[in-house]
Protein backbone atom coordinates (compact mmCIF):
# COMPACT_ATOMS: atom_id res chain seq x y z
CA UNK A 1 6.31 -19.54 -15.05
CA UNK A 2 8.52 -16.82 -16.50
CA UNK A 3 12.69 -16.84 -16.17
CA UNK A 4 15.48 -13.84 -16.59
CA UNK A 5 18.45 -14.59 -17.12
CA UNK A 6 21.30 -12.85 -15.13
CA UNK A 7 25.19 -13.05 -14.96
CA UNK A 8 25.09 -16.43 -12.93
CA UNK A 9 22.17 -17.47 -12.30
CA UNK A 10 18.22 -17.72 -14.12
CA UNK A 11 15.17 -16.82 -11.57
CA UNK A 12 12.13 -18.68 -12.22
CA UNK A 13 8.97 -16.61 -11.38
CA UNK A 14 6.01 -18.90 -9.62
CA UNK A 15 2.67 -16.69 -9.99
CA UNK A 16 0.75 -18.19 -6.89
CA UNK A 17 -2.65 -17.69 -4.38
CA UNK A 18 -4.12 -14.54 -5.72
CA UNK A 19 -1.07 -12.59 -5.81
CA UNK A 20 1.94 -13.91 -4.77
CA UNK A 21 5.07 -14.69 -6.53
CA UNK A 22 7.39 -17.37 -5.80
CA UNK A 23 10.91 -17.42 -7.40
CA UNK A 24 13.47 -20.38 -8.13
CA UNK A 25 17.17 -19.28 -8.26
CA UNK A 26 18.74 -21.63 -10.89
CA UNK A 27 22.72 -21.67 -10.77
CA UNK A 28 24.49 -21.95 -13.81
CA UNK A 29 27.37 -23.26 -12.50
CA UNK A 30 26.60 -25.59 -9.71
CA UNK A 31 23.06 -27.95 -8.64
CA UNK A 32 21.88 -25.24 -6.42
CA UNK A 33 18.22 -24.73 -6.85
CA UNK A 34 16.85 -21.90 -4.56
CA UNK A 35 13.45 -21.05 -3.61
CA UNK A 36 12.58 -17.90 -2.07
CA UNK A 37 9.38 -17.59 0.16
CA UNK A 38 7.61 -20.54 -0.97
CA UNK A 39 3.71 -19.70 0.35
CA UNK A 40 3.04 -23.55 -1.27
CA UNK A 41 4.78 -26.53 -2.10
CA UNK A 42 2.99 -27.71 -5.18
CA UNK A 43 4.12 -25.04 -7.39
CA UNK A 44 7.52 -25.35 -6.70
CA UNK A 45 7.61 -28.93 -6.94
CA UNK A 46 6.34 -28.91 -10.48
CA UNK A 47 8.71 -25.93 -10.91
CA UNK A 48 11.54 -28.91 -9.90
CA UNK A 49 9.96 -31.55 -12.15
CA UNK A 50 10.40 -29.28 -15.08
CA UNK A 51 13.80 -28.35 -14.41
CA UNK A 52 14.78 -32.06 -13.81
CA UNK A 53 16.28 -30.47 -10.50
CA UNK A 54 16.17 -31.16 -6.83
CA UNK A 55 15.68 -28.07 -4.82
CA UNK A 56 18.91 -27.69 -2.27
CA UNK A 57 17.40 -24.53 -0.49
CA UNK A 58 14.88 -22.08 0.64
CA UNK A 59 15.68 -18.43 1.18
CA UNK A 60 12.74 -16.95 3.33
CA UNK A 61 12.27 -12.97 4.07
CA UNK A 62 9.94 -13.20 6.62
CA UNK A 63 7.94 -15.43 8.96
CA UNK A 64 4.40 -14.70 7.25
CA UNK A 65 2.76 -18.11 6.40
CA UNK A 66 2.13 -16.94 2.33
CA UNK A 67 6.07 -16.92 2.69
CA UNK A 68 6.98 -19.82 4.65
CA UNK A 69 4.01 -22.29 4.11
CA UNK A 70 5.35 -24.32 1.62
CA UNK A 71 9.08 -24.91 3.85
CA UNK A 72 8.20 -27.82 6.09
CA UNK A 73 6.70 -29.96 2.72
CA UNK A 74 9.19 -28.71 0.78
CA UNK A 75 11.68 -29.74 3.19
CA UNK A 76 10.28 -33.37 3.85
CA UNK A 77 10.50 -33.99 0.11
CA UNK A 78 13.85 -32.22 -1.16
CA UNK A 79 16.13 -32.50 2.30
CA UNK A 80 16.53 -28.50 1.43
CA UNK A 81 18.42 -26.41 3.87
CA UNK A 82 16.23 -23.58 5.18
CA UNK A 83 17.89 -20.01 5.61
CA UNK A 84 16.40 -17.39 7.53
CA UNK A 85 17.10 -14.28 9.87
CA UNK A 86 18.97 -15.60 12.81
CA UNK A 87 17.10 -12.96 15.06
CA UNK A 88 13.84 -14.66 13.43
CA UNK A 89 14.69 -18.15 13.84
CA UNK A 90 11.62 -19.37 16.11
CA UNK A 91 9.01 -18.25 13.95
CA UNK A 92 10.63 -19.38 10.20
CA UNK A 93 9.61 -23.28 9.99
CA UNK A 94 12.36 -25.78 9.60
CA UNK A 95 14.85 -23.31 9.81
CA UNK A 96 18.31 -24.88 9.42
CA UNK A 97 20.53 -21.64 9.31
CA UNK A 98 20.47 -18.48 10.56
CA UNK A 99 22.08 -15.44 9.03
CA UNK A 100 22.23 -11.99 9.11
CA UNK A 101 23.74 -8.81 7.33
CA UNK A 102 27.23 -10.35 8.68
CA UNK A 103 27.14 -13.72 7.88
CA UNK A 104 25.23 -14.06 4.76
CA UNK A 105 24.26 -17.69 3.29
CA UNK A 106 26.96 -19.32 0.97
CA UNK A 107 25.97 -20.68 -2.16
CA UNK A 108 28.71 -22.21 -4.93
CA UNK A 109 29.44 -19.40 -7.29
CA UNK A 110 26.59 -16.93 -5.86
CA UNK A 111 27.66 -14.03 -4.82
CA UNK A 112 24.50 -13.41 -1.75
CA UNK A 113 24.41 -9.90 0.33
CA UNK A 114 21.64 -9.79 2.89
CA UNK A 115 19.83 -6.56 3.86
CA UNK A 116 18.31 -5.96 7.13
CA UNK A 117 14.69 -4.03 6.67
CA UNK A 118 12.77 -4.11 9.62
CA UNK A 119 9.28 -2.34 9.19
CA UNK A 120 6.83 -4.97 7.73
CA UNK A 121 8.19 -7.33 10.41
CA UNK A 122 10.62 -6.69 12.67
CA UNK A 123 12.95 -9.35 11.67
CA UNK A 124 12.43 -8.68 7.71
CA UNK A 125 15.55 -9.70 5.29
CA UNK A 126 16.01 -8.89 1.80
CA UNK A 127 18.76 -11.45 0.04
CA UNK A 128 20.67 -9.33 -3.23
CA UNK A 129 22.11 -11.67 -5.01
CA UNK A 130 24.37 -10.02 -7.96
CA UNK A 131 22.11 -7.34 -9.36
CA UNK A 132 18.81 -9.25 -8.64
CA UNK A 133 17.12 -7.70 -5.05
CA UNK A 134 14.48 -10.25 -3.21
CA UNK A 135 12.78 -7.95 -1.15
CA UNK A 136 9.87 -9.94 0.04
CA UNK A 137 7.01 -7.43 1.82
CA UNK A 138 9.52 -4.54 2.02
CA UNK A 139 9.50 -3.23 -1.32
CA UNK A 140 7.01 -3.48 -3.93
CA UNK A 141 5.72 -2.48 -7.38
CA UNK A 142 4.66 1.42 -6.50
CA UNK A 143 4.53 0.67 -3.20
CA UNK A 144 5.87 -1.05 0.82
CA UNK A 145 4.69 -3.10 2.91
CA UNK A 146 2.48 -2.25 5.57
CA UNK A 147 3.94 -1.96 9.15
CA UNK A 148 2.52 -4.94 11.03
CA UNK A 149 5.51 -4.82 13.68
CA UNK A 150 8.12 -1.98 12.86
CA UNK A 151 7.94 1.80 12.65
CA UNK A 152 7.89 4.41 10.22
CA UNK A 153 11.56 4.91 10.92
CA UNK A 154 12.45 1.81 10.49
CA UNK A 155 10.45 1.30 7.21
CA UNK A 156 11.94 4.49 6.52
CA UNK A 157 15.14 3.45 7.44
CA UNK A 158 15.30 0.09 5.29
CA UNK A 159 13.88 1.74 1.99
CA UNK A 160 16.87 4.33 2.23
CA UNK A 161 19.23 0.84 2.18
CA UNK A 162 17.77 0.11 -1.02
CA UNK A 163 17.44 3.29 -2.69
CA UNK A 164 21.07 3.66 -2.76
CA UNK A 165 21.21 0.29 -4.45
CA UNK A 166 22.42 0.26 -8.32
CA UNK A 167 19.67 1.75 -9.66
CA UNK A 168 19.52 -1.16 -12.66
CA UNK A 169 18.74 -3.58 -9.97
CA UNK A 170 15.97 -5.92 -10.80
CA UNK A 171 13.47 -6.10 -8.15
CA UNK A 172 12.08 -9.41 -7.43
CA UNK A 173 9.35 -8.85 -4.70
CA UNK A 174 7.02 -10.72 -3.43
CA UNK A 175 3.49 -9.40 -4.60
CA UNK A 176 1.29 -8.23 -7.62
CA UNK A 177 0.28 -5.13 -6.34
CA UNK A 178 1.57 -2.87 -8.78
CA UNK A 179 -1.88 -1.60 -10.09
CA UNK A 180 -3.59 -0.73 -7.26
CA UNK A 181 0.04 0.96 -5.95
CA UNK A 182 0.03 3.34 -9.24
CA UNK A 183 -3.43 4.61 -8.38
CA UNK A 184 -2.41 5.67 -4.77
CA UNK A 185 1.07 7.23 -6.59
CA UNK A 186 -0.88 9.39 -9.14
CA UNK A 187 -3.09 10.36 -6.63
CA UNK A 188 -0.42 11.61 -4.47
CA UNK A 189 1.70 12.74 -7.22
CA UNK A 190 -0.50 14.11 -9.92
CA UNK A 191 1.88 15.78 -12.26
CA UNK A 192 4.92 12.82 -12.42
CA UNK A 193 4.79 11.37 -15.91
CA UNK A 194 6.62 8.84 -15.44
CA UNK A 195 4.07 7.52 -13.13
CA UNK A 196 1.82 7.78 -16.02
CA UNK A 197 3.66 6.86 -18.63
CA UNK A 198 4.16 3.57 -16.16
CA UNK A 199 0.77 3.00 -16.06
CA UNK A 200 0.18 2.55 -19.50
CA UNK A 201 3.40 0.47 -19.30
CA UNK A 202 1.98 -2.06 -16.67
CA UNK A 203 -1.61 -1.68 -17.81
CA UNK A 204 -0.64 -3.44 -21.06
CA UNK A 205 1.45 -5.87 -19.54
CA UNK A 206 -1.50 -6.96 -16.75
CA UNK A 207 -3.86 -6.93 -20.18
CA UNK A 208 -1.67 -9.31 -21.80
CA UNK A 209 -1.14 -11.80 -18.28
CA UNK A 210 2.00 -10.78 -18.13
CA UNK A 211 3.60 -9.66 -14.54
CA UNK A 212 4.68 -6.14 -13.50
CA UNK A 213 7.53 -7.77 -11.66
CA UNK A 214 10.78 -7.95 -11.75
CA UNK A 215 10.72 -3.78 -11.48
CA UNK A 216 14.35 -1.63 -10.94
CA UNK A 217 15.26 0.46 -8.34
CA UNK A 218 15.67 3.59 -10.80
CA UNK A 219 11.90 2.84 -11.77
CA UNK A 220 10.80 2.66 -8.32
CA UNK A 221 12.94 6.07 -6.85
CA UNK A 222 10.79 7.39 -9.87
CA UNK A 223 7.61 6.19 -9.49
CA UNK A 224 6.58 4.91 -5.87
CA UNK A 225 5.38 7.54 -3.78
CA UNK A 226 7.66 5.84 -0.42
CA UNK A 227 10.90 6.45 -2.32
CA UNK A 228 9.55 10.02 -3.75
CA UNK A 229 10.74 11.78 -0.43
CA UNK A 230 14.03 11.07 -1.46
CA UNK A 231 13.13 13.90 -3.71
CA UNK A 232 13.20 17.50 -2.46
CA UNK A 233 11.10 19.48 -4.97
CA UNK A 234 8.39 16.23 -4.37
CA UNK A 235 8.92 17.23 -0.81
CA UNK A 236 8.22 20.59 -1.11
CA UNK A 237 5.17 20.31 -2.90
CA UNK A 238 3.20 17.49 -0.87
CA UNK A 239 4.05 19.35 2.43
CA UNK A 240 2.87 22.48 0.81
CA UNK A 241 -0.28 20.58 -0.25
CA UNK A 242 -0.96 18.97 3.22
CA UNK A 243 0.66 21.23 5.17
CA UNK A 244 3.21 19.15 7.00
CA UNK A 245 6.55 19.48 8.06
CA UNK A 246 9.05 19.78 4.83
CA UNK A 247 11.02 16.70 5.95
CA UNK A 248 11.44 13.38 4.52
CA UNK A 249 10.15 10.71 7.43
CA UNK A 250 7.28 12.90 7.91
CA UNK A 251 6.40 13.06 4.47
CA UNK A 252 6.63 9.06 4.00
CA UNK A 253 4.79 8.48 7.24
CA UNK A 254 1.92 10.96 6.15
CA UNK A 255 2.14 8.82 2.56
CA UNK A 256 1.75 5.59 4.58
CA UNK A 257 -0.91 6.24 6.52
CA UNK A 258 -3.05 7.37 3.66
CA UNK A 259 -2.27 4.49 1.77
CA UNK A 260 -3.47 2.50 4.90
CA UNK A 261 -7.14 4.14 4.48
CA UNK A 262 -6.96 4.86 0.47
């Protein structure tokens, strides 16, 4: 387990499965103890034990089961309150509440903003709470989530929302995938140095068993080839190079489906 402090709160990152991450929310100023898309109970139960805390909720992003696995245990044990996408609420298990970009969860002394981003499922929800972005499958490391349900637009669509995010914003998604993500980037945008220099950044963090994660938004508009269209001399070049259409939701919808098949 590995914590950050922020302004109001400490996250608590679960490493779990083969490459999923877990994360407690631990208020400073109230009992609230917050876990977001808990793919197993066990962890986060420990997680409790060594806090000496009770868990009081579950934030999920999205209905898939390594996000949402853990809820109905987790619930039985704790008497948590289980928040969700309203517009999602028959397939998140034990939902209690449903919210939505206008009725966000309250939480003593959390400040909580949620984010619609359909594209990896049509009812995904990212939950920013002060500068610290859960993101679930929407955003990760180098990379997005594939589109199981939504469109290109709409993927397109939700990773605009976050680019214009503070670009110190730590990201706290849901996967280790940052890795195999850099290989697609340099091969799709050979001459960025940053996305080298980030390489040898991660690679030595992965070499010590350390995580890659939390990431920032500036890093990411940087680095991950589905926020590079954001760029125009990027665009320029890869349409050049593939000879597509100079515009941005062809470019990232070219990106994606080469990553699909890389």
């Amino acid at each position: 387990m590995w914590s950050y402090q922020h302004e109001n709160f400490i996250i608590h990152q679960l490493p779990v499965l083969s490459d999923n991450y877990i994360y407690l929310i631990e208020a400073k100023k109230s009992d609230a103890l917050i876990a977001v898309d808990p793919a197993l109970a066990a962890p986060v139960r420990e997680a409790c034990q060594s806090l000496g805390k009770p868990l009081t909720h579950i934030f999920n992003t999205h209905h898939h089961w390594d996000h949402t696995d853990g809820n109905l245990e987790l619930k039985r044990d704790y008497g948590c309150q289980i928040i969700g996408a309203s517009h999602d609420a028959a397939r998140i298990p034990g939902i209690n509440i449903g919210i939505c970009e206008s009725t966000p969860p309250e939480v003593d002394h959390l400040n909580i903003t949620v984010i619609d981003l359909p594209g990896h499922t049509s009812g995904h929800i990212a939950y920013l709470i002060g500068d610290a972005l859960f993101c679930g499958d929407t955003l990760f490391g180098a990379g997005c989530g594939r589109l199981f349900e939504g469109t290109a637009t709409q993927m397109w669509q939700s990773l605009n929302k976050l680019a214009k995010l503070n670009e110190k914003s730590r990201i706290y998604c849901a996967h280790e995938y940052t890795m195999a993500n850099l290989t697609f980037a340099h091969a799709m945008d050979p001459d960025n140095q940053q996305v080298d220099e980030r390489i040898n950044t991660d690679s030595a963090k992965r070499h010590a068993g350390l995580p890659t994660i939390p990431s920032t938004i500036g890093l990411e508009k940087a680095t991950n080839p589905f926020l590079r269209p954001l760029n125009p001399d990027f665009c320029s070049s890869y349409a050049g190079h593939y000879g597509i259409d100079n515009n941005a939701l062809t470019i990232f919808t070219h990106l994606r489906t080469k990553k699909d098949h890389f």
